[in-house]
PDB file of N, CA and C in Angstrom:
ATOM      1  N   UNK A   1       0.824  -1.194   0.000  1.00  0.00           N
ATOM      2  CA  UNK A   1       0.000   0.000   0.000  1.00  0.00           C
ATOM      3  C   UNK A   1       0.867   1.256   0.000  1.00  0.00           C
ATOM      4  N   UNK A   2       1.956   0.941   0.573  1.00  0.00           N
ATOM      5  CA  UNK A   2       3.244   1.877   0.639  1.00  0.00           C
ATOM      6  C   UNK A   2       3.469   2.583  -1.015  1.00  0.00           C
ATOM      7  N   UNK A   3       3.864   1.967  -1.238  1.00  0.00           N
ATOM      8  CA  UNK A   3       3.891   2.102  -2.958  1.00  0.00           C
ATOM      9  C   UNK A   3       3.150   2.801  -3.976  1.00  0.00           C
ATOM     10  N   UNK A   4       1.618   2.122  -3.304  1.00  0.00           N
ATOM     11  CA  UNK A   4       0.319   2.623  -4.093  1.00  0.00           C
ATOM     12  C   UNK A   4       0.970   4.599  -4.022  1.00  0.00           C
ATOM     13  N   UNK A   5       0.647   4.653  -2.375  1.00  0.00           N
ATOM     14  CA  UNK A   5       0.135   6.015  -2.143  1.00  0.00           C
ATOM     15  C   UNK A   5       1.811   6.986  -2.435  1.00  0.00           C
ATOM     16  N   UNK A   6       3.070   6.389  -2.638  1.00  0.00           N
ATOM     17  CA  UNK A   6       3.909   7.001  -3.358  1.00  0.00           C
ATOM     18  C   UNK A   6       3.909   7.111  -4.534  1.00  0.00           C
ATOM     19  N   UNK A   7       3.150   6.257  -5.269  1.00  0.00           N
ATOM     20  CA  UNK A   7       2.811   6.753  -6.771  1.00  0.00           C
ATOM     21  C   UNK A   7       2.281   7.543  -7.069  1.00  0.00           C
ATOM     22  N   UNK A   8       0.637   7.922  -6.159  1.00  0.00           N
ATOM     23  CA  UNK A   8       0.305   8.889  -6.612  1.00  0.00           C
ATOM     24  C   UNK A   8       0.636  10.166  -5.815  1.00  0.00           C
ATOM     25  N   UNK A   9       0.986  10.356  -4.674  1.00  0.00           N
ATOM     26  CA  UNK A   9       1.395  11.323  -4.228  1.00  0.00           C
ATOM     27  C   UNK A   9       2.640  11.784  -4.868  1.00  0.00           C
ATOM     28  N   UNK A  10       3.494  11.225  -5.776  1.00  0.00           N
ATOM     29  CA  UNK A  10       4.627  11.886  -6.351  1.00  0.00           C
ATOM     30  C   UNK A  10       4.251  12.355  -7.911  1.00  0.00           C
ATOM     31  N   UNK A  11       2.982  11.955  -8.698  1.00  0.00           N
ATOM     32  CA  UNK A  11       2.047  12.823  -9.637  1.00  0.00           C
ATOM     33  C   UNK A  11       1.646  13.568  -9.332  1.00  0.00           C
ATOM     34  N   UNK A  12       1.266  14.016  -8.066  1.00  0.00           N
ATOM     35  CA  UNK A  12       0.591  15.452  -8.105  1.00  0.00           C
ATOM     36  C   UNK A  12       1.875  16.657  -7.438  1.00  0.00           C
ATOM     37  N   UNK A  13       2.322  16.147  -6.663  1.00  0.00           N
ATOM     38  CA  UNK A  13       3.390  17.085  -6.301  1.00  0.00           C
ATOM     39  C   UNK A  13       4.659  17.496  -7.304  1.00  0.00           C
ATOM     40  N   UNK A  14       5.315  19.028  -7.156  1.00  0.00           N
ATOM     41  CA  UNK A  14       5.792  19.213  -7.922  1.00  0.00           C
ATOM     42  C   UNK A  14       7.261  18.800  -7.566  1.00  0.00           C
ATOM     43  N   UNK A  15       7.907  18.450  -6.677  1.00  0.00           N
ATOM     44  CA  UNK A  15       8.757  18.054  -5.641  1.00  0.00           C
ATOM     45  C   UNK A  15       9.043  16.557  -5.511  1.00  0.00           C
ATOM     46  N   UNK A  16       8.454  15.283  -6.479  1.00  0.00           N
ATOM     47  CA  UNK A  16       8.560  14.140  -6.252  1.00  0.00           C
ATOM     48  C   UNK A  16       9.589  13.582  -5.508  1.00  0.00           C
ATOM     49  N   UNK A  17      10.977  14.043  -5.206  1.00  0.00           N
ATOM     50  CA  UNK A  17      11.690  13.755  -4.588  1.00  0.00           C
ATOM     51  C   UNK A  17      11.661  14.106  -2.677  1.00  0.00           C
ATOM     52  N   UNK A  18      11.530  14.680  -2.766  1.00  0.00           N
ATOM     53  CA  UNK A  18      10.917  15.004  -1.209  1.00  0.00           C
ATOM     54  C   UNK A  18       9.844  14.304  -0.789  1.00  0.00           C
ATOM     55  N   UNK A  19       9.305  13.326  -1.369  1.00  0.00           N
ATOM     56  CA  UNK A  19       8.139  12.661  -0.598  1.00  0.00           C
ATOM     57  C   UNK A  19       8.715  11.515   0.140  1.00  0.00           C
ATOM     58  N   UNK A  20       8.598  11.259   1.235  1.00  0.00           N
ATOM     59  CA  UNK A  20       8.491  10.252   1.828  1.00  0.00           C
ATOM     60  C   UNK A  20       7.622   9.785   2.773  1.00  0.00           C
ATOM     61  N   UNK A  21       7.466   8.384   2.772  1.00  0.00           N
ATOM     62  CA  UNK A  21       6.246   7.900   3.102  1.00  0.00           C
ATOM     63  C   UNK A  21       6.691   6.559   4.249  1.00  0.00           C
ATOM     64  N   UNK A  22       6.346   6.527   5.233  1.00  0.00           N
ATOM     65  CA  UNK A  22       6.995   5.516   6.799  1.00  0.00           C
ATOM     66  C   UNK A  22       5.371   4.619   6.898  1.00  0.00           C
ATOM     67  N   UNK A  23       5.816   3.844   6.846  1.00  0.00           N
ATOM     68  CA  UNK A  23       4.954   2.643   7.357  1.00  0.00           C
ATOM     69  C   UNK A  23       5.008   1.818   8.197  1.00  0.00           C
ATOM     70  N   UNK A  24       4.170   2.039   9.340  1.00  0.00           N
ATOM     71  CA  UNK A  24       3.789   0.933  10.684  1.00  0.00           C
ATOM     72  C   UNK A  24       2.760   0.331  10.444  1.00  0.00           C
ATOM     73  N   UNK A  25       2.635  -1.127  11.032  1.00  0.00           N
ATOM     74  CA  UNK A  25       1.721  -1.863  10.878  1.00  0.00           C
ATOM     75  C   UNK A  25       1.756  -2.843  12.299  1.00  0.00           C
ATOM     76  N   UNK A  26       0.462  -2.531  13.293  1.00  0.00           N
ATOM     77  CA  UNK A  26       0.291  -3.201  14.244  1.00  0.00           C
ATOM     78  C   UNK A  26      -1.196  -3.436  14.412  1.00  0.00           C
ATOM     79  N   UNK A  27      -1.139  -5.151  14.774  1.00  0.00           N
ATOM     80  CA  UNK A  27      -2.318  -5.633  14.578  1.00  0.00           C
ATOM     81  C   UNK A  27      -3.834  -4.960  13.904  1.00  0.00           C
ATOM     82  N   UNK A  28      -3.125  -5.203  12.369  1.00  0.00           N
ATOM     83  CA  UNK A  28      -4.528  -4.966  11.130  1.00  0.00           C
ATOM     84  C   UNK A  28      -4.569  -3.423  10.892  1.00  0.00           C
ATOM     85  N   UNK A  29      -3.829  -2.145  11.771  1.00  0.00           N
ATOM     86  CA  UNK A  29      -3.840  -1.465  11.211  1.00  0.00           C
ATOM     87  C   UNK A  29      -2.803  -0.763  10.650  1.00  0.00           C
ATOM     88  N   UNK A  30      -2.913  -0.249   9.950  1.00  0.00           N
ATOM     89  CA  UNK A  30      -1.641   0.169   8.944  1.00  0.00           C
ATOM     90  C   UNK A  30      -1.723   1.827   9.286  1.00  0.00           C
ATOM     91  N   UNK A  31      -0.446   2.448   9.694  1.00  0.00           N
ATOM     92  CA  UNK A  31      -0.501   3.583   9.746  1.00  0.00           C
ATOM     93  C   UNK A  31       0.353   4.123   8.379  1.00  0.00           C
ATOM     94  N   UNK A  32       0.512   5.256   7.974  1.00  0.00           N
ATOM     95  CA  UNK A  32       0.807   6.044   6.345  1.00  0.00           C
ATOM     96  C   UNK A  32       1.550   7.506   6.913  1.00  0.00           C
ATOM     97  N   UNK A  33       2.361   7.840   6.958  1.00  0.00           N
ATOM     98  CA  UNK A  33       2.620   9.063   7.491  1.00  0.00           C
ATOM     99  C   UNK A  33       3.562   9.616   6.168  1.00  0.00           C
ATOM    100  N   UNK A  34       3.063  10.879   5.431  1.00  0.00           N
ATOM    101  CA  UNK A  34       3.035  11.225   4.982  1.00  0.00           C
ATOM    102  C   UNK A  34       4.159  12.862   4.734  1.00  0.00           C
ATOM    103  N   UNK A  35       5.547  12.293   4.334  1.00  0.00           N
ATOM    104  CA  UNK A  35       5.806  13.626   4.232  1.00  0.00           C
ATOM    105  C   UNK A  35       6.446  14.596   3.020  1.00  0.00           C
ATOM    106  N   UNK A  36       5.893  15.612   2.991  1.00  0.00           N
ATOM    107  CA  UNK A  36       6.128  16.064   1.362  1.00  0.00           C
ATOM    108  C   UNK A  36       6.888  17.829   1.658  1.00  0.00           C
ATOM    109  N   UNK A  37       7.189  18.531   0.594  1.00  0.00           N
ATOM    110  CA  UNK A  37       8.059  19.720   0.554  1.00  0.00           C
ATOM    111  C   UNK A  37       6.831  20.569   1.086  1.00  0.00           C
ATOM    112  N   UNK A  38       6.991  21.287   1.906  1.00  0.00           N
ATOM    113  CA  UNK A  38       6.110  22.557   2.271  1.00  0.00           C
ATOM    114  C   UNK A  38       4.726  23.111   1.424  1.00  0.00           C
ATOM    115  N   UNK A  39       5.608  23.299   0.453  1.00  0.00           N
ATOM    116  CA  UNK A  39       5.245  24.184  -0.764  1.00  0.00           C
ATOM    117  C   UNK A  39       4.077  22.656  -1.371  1.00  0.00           C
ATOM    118  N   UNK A  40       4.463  22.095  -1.347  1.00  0.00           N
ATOM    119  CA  UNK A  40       3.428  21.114  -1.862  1.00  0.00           C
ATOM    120  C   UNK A  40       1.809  20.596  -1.236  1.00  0.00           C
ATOM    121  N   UNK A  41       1.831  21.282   0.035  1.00  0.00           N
ATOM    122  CA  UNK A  41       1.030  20.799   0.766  1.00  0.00           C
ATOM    123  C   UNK A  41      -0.438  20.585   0.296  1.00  0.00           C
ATOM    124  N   UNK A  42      -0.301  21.735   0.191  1.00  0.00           N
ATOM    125  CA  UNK A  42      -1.334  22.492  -0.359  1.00  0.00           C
ATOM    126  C   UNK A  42      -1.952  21.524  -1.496  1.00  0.00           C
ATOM    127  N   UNK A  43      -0.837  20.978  -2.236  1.00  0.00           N
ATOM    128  CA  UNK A  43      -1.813  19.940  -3.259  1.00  0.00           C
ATOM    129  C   UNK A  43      -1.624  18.683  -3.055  1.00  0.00           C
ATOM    130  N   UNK A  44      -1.346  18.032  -1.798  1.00  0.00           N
ATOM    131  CA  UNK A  44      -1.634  16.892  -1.406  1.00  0.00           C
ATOM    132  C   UNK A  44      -3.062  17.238  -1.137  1.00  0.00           C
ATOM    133  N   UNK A  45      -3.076  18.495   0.219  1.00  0.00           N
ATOM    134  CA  UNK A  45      -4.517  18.292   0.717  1.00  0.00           C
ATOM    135  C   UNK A  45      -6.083  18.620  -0.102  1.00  0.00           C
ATOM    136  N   UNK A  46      -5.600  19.472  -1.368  1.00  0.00           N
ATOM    137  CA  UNK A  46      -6.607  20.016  -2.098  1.00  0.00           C
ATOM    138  C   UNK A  46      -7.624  20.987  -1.340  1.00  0.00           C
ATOM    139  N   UNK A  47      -8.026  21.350  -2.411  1.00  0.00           N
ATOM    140  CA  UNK A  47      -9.468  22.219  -1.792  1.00  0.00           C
ATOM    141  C   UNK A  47     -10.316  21.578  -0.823  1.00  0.00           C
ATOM    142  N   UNK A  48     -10.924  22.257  -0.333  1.00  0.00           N
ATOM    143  CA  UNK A  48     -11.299  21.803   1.308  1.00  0.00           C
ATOM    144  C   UNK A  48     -11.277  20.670   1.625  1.00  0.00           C
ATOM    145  N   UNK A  49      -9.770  19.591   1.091  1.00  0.00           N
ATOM    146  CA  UNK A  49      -9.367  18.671   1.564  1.00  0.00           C
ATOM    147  C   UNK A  49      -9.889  17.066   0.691  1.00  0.00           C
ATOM    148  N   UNK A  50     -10.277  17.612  -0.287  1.00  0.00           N
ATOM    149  CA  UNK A  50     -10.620  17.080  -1.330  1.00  0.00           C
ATOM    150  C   UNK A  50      -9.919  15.669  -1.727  1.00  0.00           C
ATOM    151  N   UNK A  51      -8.819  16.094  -2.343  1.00  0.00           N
ATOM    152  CA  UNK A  51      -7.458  14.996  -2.879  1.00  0.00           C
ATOM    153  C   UNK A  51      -7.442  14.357  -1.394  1.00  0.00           C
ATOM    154  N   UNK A  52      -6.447  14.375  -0.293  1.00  0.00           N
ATOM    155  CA  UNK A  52      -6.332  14.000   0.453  1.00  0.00           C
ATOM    156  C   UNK A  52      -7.332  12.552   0.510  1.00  0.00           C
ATOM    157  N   UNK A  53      -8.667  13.130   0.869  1.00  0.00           N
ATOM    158  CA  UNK A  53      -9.563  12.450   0.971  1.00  0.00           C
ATOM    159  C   UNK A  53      -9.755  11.452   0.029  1.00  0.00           C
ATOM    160  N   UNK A  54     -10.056  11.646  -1.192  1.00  0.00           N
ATOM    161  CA  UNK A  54      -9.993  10.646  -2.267  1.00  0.00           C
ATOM    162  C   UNK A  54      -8.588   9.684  -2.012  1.00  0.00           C
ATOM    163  N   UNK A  55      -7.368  10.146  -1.706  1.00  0.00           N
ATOM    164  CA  UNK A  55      -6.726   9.361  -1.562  1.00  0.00           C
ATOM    165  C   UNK A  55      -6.624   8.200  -0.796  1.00  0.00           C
ATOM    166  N   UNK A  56      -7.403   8.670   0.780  1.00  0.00           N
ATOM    167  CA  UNK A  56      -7.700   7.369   1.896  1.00  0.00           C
ATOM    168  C   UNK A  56      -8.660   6.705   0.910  1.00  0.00           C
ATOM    169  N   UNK A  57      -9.734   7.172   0.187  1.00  0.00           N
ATOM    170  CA  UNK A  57     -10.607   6.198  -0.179  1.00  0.00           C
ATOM    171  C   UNK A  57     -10.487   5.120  -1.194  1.00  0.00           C
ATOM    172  N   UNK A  58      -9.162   5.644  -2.017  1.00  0.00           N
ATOM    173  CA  UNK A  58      -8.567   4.439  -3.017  1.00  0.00           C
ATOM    174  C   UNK A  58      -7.827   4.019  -2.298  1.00  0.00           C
ATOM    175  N   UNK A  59      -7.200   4.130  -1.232  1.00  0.00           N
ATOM    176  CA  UNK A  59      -6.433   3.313  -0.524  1.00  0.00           C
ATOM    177  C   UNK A  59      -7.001   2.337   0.441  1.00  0.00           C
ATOM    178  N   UNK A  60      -8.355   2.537   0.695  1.00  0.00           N
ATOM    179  CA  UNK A  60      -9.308   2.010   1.622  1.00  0.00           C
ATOM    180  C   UNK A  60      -9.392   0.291   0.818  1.00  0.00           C
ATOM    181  N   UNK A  61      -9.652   0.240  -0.425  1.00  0.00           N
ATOM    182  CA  UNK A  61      -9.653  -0.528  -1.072  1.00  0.00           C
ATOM    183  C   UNK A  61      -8.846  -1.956  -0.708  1.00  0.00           C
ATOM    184  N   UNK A  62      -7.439  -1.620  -1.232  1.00  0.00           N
ATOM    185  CA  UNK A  62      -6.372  -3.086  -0.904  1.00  0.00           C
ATOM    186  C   UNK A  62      -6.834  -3.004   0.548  1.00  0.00           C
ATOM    187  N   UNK A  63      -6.675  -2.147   1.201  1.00  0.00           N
ATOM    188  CA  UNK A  63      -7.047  -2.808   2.996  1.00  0.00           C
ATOM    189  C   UNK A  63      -7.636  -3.436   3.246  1.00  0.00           C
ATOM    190  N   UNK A  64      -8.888  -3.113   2.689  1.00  0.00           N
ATOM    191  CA  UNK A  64     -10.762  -3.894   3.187  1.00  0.00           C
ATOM    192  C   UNK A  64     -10.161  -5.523   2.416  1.00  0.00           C
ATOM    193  N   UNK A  65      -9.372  -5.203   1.450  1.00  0.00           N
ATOM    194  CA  UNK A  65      -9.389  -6.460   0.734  1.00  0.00           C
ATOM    195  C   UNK A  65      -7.898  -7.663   1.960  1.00  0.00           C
ATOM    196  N   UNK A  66      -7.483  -6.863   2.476  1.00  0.00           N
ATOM    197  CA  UNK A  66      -6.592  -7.629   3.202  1.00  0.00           C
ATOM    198  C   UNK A  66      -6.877  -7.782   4.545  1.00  0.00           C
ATOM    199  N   UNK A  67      -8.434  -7.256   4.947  1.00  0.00           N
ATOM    200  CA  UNK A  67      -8.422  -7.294   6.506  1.00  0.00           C
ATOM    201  C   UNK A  67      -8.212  -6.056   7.460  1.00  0.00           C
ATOM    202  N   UNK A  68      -7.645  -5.313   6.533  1.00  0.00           N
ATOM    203  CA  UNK A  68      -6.707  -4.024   7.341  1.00  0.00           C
ATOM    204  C   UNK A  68      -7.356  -2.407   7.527  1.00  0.00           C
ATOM    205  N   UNK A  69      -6.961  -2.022   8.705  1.00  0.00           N
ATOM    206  CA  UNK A  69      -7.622  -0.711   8.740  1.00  0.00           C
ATOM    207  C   UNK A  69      -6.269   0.222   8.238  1.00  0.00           C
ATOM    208  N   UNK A  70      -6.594   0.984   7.364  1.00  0.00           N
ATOM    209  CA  UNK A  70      -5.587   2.089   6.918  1.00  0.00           C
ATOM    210  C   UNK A  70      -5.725   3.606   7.415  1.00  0.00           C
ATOM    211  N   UNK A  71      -4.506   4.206   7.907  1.00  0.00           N
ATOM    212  CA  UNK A  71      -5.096   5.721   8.415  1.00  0.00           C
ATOM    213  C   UNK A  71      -3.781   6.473   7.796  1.00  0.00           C
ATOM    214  N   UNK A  72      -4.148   7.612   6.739  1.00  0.00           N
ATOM    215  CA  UNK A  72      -3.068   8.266   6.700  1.00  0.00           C
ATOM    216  C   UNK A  72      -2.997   9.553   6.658  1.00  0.00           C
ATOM    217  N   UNK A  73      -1.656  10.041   7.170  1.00  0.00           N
ATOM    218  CA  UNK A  73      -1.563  11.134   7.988  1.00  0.00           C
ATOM    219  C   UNK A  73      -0.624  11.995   7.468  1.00  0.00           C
ATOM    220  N   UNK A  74      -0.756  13.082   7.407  1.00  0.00           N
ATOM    221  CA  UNK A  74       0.051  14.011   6.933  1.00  0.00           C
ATOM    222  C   UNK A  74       0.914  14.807   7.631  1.00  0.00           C
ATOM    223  N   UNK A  75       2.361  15.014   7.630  1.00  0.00           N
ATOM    224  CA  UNK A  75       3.342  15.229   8.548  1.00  0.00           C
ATOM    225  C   UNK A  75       3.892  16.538   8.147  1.00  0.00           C
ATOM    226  N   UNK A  76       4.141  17.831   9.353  1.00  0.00           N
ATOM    227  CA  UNK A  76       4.251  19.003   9.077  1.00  0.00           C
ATOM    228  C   UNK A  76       5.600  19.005   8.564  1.00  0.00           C
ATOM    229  N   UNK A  77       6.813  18.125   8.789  1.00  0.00           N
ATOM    230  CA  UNK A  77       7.978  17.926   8.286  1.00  0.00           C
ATOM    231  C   UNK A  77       8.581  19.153   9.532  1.00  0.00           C
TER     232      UNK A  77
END
């Protein structure tokens, strides 16, 4: 799922190199912590949080399909 959400979080940002993405996983849930260039924030989170959102919800997907609760979080860096 790691992967998934670095693929698309490094299409929308203009900064693809600055993204990095840490993954914990304790019993079924998967945490996502999310960190990108400043300047980019803004279009991870979208208009009133828009993108962001769509993003947990395609990511919601492989989880439900593996059992797993997914939560991801965005890190002020």
């Amino acid at each position: 799922m790691r992967d998934i959400l670095k693929y698309l979080i490094t299409s929308i940002v203009d900064k693809p190199e600055a993204v990095e993405i840490l993954e914990e996983e304790n019993q079924g849930i998967v945490n996502l912590t999310v960190k990108v260039d400043p300047q980019d924030m803004g279009k991870v989170i979208g208009k009133e949080g828009k993108v962001i959102r769509a993003l947990r919800n395609v990511l919601r997907i492989p989880a439900v399909l593996q059992d797993k609760k997914i939560y991801i979080n965005l890190s002020e860096n």
